[in-house]
N, C-alpha and C. Protein backbone atom coordinates (compact mmCIF):
# COMPACT_ATOMS: atom_id res chain seq x y z
N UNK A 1 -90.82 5.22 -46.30
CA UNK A 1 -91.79 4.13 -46.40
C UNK A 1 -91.07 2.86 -46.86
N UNK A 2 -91.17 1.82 -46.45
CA UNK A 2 -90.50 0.55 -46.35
C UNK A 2 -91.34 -0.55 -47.42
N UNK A 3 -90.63 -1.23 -47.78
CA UNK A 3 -90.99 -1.79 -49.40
C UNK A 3 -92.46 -2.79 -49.11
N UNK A 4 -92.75 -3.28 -47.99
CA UNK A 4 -93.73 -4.28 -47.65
C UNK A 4 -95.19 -2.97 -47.55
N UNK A 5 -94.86 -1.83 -47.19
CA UNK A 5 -95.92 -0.85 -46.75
C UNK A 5 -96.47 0.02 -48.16
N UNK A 6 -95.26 0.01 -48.78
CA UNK A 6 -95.15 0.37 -49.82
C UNK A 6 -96.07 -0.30 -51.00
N UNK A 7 -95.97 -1.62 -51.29
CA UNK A 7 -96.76 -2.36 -52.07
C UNK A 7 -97.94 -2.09 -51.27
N UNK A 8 -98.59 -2.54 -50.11
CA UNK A 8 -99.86 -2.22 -49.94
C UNK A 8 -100.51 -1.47 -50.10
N UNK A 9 -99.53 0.02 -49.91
CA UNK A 9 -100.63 0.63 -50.01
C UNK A 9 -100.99 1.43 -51.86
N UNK A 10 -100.36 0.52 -52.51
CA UNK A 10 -100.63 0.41 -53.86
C UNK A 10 -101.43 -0.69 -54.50
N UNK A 11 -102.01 -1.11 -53.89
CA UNK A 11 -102.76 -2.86 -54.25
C UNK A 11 -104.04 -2.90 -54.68
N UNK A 12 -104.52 -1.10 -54.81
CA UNK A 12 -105.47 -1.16 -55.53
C UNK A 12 -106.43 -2.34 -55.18
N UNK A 13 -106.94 -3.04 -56.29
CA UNK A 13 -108.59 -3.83 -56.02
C UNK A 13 -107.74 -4.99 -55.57
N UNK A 14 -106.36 -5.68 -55.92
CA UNK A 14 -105.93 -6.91 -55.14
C UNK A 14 -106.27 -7.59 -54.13
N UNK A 15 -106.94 -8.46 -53.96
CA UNK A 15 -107.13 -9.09 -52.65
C UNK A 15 -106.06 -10.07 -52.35
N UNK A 16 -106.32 -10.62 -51.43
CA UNK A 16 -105.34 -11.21 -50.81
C UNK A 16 -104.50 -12.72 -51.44
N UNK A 17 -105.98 -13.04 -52.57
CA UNK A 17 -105.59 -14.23 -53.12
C UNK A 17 -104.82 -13.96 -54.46
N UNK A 18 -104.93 -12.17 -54.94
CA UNK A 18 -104.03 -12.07 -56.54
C UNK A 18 -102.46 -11.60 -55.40
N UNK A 19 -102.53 -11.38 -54.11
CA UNK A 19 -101.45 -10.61 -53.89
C UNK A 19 -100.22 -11.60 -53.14
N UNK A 20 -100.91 -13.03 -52.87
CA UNK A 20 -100.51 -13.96 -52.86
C UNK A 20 -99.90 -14.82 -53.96
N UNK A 21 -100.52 -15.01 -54.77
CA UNK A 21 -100.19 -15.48 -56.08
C UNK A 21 -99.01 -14.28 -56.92
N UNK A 22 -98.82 -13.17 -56.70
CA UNK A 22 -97.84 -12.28 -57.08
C UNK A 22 -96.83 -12.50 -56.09
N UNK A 23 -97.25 -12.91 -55.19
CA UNK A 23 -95.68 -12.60 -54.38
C UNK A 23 -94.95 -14.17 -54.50
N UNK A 24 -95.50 -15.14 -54.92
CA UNK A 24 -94.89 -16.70 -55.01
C UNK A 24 -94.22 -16.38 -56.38
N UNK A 25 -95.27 -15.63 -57.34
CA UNK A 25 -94.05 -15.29 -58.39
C UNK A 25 -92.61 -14.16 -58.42
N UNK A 26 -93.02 -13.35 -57.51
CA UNK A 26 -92.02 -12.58 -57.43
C UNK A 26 -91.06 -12.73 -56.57
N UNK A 27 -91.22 -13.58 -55.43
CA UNK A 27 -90.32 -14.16 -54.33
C UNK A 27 -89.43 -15.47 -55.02
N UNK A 28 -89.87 -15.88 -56.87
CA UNK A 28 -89.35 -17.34 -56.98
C UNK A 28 -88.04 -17.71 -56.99
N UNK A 29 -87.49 -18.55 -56.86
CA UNK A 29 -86.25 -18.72 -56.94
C UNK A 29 -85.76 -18.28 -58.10
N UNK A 30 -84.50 -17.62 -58.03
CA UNK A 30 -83.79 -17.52 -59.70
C UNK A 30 -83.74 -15.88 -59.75
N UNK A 31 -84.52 -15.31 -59.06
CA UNK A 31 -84.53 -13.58 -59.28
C UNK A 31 -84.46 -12.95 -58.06
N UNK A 32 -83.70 -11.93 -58.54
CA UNK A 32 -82.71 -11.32 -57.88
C UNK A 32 -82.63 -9.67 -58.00
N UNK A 33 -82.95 -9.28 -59.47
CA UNK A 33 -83.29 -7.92 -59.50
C UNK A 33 -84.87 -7.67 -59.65
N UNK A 34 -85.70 -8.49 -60.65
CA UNK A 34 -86.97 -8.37 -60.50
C UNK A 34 -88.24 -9.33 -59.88
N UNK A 35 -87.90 -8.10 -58.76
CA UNK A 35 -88.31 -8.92 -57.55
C UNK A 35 -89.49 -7.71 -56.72
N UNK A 36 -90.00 -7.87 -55.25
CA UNK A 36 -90.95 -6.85 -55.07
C UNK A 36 -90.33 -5.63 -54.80
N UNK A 37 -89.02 -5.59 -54.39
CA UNK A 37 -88.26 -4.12 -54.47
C UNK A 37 -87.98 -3.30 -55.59
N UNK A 38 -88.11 -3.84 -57.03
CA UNK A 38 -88.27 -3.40 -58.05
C UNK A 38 -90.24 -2.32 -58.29
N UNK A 39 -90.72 -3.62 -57.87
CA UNK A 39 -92.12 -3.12 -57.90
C UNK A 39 -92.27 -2.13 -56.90
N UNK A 40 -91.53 -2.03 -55.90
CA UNK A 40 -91.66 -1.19 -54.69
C UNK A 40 -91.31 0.26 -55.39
N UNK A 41 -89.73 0.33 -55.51
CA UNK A 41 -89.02 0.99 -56.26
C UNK A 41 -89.96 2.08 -57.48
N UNK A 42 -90.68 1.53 -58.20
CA UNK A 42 -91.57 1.74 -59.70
C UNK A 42 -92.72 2.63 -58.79
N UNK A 43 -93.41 1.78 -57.31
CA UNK A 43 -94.85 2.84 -57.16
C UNK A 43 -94.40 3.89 -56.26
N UNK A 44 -93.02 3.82 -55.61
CA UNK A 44 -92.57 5.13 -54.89
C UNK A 44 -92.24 6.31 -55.69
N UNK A 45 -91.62 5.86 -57.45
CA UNK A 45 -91.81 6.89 -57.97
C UNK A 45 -92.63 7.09 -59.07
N UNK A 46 -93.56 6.15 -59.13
CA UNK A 46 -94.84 6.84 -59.59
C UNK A 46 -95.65 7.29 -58.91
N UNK A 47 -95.91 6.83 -57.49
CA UNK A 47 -97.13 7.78 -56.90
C UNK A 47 -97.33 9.40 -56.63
N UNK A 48 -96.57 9.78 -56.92
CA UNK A 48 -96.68 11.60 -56.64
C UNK A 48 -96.82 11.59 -58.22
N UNK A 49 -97.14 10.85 -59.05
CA UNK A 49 -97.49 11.32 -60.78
C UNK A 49 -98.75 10.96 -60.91
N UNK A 50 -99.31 10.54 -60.13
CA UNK A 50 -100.87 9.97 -59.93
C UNK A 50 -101.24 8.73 -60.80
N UNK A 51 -100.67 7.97 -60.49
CA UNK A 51 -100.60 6.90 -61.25
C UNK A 51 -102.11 5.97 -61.54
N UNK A 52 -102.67 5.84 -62.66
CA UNK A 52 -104.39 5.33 -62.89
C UNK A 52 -104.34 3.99 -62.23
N UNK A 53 -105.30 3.50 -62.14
CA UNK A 53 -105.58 1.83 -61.52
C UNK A 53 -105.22 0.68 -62.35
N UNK A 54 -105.23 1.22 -63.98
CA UNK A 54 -105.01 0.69 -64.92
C UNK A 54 -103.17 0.52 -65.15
N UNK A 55 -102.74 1.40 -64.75
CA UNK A 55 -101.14 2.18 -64.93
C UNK A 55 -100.97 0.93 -63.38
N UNK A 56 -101.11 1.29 -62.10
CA UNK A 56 -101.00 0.32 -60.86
C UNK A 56 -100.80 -1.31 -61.46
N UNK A 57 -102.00 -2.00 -62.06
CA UNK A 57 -102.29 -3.22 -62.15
C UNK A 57 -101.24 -3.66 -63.01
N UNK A 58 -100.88 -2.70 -64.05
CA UNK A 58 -99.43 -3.08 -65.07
C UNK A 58 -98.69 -3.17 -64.63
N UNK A 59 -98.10 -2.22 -63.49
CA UNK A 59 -96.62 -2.22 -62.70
C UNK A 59 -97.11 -3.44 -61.98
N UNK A 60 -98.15 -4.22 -60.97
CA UNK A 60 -97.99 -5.56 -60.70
C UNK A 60 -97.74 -6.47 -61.20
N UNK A 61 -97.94 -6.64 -62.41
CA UNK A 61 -98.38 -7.99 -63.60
C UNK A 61 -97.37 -7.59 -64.45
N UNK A 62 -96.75 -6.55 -64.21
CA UNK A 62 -95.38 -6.75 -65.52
C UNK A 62 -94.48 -7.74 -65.85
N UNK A 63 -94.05 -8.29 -64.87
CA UNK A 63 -93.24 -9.39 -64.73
C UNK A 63 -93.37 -10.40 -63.50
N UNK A 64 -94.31 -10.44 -63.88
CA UNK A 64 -95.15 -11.90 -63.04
C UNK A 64 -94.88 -13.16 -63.83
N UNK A 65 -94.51 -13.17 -64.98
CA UNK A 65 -93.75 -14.02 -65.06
C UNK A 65 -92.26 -13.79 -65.88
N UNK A 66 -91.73 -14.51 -65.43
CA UNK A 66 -90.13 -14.30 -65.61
C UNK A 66 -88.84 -14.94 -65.41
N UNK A 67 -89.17 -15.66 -66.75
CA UNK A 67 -87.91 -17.14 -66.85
C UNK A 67 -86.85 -16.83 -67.98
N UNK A 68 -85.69 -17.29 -67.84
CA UNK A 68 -84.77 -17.03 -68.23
C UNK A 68 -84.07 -18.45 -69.06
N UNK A 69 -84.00 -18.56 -70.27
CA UNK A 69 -84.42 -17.80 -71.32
C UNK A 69 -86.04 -17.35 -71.45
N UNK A 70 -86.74 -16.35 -71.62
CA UNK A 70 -88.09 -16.08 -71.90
C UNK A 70 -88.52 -15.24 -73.25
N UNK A 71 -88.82 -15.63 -74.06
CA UNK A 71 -88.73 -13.93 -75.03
C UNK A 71 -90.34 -14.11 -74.53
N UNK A 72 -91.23 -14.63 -74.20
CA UNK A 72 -92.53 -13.84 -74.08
C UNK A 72 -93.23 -14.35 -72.94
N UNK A 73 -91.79 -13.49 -71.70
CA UNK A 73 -92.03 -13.49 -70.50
C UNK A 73 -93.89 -12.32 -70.25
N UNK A 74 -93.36 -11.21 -71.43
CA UNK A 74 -94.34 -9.89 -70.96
C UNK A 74 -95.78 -10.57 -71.76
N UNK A 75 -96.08 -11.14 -73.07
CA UNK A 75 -97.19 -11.72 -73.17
C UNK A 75 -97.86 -12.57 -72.42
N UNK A 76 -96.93 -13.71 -71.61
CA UNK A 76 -97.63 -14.78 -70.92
C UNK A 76 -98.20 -13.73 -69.09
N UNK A 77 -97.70 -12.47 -68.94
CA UNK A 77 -97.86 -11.87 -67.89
C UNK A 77 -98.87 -11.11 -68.22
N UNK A 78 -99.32 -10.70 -69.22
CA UNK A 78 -100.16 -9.72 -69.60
C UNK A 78 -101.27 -11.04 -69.54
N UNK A 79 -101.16 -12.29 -70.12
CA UNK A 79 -102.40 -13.06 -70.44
C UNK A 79 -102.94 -13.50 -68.85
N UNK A 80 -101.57 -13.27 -67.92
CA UNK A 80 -102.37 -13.50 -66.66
C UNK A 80 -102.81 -12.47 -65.91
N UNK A 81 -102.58 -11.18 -66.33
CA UNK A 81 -103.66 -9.55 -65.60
C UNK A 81 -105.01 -10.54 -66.05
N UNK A 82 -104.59 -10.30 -67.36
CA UNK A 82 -105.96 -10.91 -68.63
C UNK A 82 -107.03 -11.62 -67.81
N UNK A 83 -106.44 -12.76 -67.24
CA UNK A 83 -107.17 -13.68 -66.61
C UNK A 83 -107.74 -13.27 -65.21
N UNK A 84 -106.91 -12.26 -64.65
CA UNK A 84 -107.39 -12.31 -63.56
C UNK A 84 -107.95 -11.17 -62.94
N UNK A 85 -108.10 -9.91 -63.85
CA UNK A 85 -108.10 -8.62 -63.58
C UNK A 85 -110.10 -8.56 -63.88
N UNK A 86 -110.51 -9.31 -64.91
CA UNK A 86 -111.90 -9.36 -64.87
C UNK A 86 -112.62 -9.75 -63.55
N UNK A 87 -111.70 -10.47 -62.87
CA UNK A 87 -112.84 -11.12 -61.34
C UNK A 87 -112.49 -10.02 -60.42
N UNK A 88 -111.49 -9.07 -60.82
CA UNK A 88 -111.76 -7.36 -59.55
C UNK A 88 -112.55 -6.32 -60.18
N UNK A 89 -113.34 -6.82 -60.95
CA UNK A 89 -114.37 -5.38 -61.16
C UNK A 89 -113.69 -4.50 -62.73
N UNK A 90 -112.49 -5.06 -63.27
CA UNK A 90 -112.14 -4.61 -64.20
C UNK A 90 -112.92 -5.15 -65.32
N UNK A 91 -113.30 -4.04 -66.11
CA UNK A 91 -114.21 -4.18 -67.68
C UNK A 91 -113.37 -4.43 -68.94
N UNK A 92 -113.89 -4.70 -69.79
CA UNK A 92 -112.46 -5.25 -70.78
C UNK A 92 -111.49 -4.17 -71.68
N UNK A 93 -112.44 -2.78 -71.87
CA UNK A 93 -111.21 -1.60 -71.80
C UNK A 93 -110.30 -1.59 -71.09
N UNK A 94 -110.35 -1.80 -70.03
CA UNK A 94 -109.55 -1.92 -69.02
C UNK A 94 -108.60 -2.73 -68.81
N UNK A 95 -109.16 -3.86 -68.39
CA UNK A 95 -107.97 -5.20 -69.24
C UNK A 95 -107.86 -5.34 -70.35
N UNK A 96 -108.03 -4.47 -71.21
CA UNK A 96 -107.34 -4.58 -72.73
C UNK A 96 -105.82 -3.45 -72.32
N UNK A 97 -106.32 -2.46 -71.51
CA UNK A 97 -104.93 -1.06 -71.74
C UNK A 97 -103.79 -1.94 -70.75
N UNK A 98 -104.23 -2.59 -69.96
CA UNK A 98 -103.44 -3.15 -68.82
C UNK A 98 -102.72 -4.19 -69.72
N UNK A 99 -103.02 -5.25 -70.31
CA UNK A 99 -102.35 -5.64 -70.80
C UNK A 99 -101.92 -5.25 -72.09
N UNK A 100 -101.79 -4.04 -72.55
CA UNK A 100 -100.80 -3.87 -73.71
C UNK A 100 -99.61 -3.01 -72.72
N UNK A 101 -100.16 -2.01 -71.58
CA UNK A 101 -99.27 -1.49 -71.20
C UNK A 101 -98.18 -2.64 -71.15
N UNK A 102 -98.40 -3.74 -70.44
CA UNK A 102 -97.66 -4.84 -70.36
C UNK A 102 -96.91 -5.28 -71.27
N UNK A 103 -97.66 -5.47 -72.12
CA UNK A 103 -96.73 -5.82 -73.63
C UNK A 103 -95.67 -4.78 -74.30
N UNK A 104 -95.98 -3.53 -73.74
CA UNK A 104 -95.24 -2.19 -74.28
C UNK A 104 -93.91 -2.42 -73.40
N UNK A 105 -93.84 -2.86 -72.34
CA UNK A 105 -92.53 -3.09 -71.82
C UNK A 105 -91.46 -4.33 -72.52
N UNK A 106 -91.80 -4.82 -73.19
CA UNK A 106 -90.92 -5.89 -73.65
C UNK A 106 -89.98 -4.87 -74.72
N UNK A 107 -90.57 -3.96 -75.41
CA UNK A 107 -88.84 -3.27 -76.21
C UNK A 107 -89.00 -1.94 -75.75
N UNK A 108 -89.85 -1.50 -74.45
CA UNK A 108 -90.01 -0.04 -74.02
C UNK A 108 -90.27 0.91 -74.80
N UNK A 109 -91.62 0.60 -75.84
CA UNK A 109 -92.05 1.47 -76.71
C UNK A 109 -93.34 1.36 -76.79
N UNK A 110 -93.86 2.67 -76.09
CA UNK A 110 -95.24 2.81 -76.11
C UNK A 110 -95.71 3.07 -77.25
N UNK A 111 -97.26 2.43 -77.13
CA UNK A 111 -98.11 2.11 -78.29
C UNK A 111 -99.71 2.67 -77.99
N UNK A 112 -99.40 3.04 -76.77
CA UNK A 112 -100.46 3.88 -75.94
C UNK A 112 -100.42 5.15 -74.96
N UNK A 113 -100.60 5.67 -74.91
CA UNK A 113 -100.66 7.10 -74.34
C UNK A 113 -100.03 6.55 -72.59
N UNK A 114 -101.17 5.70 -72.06
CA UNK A 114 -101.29 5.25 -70.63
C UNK A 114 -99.61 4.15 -70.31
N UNK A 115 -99.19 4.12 -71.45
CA UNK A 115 -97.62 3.14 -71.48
C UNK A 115 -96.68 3.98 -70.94
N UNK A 116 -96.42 5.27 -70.93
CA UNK A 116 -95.58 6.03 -70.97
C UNK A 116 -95.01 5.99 -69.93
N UNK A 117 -95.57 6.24 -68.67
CA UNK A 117 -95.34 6.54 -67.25
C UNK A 117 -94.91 5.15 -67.19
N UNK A 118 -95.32 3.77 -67.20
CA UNK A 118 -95.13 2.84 -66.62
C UNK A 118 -94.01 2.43 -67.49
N UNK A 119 -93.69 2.93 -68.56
CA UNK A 119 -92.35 2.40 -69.13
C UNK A 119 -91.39 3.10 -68.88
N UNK A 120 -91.18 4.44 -68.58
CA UNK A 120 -90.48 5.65 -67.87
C UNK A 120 -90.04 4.85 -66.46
N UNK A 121 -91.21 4.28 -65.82
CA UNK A 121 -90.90 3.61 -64.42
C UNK A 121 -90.21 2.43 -64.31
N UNK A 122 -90.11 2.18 -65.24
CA UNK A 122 -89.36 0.81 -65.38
C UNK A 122 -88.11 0.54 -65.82
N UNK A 123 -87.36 1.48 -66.51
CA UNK A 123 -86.07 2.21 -67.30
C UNK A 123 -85.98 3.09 -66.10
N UNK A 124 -86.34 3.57 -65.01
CA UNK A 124 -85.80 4.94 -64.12
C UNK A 124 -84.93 4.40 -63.43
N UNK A 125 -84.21 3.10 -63.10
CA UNK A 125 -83.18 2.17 -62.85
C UNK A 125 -81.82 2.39 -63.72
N UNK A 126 -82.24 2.69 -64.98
CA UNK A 126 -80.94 3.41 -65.89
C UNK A 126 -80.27 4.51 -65.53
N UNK A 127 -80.77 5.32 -64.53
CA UNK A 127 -80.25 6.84 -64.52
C UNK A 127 -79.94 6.35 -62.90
N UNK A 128 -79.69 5.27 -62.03
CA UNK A 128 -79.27 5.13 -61.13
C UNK A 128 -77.76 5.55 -60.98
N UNK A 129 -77.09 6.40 -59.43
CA UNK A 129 -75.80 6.44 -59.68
C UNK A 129 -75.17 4.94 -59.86
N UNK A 130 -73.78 5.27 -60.33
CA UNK A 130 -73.21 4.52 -60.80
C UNK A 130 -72.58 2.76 -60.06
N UNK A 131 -72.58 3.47 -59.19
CA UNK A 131 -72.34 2.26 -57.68
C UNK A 131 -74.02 1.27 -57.67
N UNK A 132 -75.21 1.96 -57.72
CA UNK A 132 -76.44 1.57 -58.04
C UNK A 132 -76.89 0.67 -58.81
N UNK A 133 -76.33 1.23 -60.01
CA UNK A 133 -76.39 0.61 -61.59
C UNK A 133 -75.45 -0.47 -61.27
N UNK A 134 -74.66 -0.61 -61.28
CA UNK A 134 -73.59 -1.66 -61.23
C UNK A 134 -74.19 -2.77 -60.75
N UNK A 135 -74.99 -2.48 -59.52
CA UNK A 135 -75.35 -3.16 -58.15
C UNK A 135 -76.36 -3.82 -59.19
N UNK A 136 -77.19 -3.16 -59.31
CA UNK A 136 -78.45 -3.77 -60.37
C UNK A 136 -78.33 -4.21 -61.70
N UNK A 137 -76.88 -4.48 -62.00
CA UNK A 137 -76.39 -5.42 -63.38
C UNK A 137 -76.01 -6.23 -62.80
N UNK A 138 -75.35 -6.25 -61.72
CA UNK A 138 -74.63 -7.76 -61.00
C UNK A 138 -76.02 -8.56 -60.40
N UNK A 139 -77.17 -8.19 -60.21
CA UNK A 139 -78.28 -8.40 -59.36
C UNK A 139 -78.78 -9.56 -60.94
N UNK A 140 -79.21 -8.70 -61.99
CA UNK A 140 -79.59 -9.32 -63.47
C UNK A 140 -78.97 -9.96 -64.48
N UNK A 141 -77.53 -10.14 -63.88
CA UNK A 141 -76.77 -11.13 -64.15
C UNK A 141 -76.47 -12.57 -63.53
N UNK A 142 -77.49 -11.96 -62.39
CA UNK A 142 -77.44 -13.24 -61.40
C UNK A 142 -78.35 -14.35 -62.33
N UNK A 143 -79.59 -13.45 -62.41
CA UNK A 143 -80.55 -13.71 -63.05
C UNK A 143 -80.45 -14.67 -64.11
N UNK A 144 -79.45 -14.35 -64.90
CA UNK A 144 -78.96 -14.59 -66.48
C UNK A 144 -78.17 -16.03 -66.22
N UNK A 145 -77.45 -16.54 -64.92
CA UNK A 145 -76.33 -17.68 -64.43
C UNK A 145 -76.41 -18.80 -65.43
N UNK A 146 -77.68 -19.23 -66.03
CA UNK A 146 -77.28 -20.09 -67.33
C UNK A 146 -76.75 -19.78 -68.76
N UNK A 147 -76.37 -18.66 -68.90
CA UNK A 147 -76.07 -17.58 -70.07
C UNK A 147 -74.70 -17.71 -69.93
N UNK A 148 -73.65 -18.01 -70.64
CA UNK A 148 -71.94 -18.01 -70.74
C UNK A 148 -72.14 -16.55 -70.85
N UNK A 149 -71.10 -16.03 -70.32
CA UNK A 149 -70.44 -14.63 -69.70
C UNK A 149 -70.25 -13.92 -71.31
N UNK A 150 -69.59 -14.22 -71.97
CA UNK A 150 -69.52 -13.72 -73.52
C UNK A 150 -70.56 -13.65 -74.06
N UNK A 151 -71.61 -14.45 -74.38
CA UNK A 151 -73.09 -14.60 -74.30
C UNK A 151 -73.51 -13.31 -73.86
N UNK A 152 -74.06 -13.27 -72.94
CA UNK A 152 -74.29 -12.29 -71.49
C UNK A 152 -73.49 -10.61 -72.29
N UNK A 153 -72.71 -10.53 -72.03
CA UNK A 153 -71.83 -9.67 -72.89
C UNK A 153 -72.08 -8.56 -74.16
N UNK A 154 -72.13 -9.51 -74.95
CA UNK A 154 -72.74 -9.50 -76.33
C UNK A 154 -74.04 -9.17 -76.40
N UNK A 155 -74.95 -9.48 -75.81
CA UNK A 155 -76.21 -9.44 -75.57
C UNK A 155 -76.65 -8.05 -74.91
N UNK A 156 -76.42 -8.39 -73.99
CA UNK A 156 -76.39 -6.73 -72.84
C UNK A 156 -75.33 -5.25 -73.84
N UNK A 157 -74.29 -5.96 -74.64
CA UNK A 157 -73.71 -4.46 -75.51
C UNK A 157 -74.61 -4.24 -76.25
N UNK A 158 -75.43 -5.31 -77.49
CA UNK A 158 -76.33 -4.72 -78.30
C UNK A 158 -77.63 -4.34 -77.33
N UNK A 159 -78.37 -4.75 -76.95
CA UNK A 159 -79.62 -4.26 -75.77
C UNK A 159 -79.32 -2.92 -75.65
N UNK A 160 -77.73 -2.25 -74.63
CA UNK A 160 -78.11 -1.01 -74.30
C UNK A 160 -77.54 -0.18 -75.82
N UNK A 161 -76.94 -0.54 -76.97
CA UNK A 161 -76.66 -0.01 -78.14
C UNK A 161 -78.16 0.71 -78.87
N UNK A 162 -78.96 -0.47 -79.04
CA UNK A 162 -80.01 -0.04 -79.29
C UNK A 162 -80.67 0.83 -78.61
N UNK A 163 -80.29 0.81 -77.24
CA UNK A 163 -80.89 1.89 -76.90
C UNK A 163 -80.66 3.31 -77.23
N UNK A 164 -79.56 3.39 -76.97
CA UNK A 164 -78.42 4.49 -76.92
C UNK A 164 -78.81 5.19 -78.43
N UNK A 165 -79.48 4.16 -79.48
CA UNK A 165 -79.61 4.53 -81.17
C UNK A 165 -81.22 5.45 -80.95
N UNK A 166 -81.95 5.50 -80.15
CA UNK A 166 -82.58 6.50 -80.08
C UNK A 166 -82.95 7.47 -79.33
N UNK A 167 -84.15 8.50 -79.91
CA UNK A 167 -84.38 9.89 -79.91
C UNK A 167 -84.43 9.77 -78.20
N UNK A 168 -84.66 9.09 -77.64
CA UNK A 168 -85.01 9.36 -76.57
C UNK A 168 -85.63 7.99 -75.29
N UNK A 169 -85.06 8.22 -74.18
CA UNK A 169 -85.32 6.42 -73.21
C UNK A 169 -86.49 7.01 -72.68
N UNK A 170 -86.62 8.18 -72.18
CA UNK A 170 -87.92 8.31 -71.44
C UNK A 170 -88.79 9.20 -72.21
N UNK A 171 -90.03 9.00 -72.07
CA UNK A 171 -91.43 9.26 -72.89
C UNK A 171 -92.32 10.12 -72.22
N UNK A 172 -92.18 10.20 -70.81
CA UNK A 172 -92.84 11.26 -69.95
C UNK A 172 -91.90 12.33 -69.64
N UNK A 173 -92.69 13.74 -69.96
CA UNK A 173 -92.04 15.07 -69.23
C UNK A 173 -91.59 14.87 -67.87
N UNK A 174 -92.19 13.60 -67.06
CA UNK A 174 -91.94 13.88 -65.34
C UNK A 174 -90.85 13.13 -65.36
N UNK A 175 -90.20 12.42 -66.63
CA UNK A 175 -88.75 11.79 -66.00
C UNK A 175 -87.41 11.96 -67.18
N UNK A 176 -88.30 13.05 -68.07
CA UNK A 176 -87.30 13.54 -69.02
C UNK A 176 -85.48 13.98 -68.33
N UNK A 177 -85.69 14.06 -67.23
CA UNK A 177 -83.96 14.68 -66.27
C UNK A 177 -83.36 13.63 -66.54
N UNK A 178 -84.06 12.08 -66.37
CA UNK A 178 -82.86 10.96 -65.91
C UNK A 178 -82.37 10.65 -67.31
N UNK A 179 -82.89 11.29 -68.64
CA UNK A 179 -82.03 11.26 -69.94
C UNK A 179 -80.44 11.35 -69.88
N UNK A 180 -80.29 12.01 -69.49
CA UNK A 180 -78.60 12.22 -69.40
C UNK A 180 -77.89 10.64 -68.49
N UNK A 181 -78.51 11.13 -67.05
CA UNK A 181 -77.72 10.02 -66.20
C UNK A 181 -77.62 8.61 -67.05
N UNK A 182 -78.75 8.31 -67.29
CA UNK A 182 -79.07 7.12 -68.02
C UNK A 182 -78.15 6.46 -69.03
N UNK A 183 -78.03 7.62 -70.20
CA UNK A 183 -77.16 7.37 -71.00
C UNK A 183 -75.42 7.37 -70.62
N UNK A 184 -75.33 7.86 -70.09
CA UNK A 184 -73.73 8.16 -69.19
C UNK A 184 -73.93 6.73 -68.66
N UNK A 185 -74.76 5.95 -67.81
CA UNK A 185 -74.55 4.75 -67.70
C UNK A 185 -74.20 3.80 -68.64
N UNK A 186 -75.02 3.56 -69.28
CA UNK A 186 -74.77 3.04 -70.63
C UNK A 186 -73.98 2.97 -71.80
N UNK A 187 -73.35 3.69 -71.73
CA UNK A 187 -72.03 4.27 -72.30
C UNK A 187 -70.81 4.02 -71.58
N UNK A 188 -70.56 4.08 -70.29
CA UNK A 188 -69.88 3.65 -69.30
C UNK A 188 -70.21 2.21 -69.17
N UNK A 189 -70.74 1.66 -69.49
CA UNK A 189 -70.50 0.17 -69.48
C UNK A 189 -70.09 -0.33 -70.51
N UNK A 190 -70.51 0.69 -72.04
CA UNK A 190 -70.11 -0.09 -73.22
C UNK A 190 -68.37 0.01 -73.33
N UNK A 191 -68.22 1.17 -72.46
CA UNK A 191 -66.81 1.33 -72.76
C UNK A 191 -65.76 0.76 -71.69
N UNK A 192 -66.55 0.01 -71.17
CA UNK A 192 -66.05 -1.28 -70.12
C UNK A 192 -65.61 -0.38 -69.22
N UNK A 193 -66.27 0.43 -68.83
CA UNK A 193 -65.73 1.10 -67.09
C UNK A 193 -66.66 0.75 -66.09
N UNK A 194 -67.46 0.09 -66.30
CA UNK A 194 -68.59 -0.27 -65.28
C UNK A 194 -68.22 -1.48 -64.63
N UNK A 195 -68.40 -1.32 -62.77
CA UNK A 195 -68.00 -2.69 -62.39
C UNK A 195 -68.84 -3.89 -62.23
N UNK A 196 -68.17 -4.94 -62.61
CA UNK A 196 -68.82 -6.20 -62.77
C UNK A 196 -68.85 -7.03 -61.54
């Protein structure tokens, strides 16, 4: 299934005018890894986990917006599900879980039961082989081009350090395997064998 067929047939209540307005943000200039092949990527392997409507609308609106420098790229994205998820029939339980799932992705620590899967889906890029991974740091470094390289560096060693400092990257039983690969990535870059 091919990445354009792929989003559709995940679009849930989207009409044509939220799926428009997602793709001007996700097509914008400047990005390079999170982009709709990322989102593509996330519902090919969440859909055989049965992914809720609520769990769907987060993986759209996760990074709908996304500027560099941003620290509250995932709040200002969550405030726009927020805004726009009430005019598809969504009730405010609903756009309340959608946007925290959202917010749970900014340090990948769920705070809700329904976070898990979609933060699992979003880290399942870590356990990529190694030629993969590489591909998709040079892709988010593109991303980063106003960031000095030492900067960049420094930043990306502590990011995956912290990671590496806990119990565990994935939170769902259905992607508990890519634990290992993941970390072997990550480790392989701290120890500068990863190509740039």
């Amino acid at each position: 299934m091919d990445k354009a067929t792929t989003l559709l047939s995940m679009q849930g209540r989207l009409t044509g005018r939220e799926i428009a307005e997602l793709d001007a943000h996700y097509s914008s200039p400047g990005r390079y890894y999170h982009t709709h092949s990322h989102l593509a990527e996330m519902f090919q392997l969440g859909k055989p986990q049965g992914l809720s409507e609520c769990q769907v609308m987060a993986i759209w609106y996760h990074d709908a917006i996304y500027e560099v420098p941003g620290a509250d790229n995932e709040a200002r994205s969550a405030e726009l599900a927020g805004r726009r998820l009430p005019r598809l029939g969504f009730d405010a339980g609903e756009v309340s879980q959608v946007r925290q799932i959202i917010l749970d992705t900014q340090h990948h620590l769920p705070t809700i039961e329904e976070s898990k899967l979609v933060l699992d889906l979003d880290l399942a890029s870590l356990a990529a082989e190694p030629e993969v991974f590489d591909h998709n740091t040079r892709l988010i470094r593109r991303e980063y081009a106003i960031v000095p390289d030492e900067e960049f560096d420094v930043g990306r060693a502590r990011f995956f350090e912290s990671y590496l400092a806990r119990d565990r990257l994935y939170q769902s039983e259905a992607f508990a395997h890519l634990e290992p690969l993941a970390r072997a990535n990550l480790e392989r870059v701290l120890a500068g064998k990863a190509r740039s």
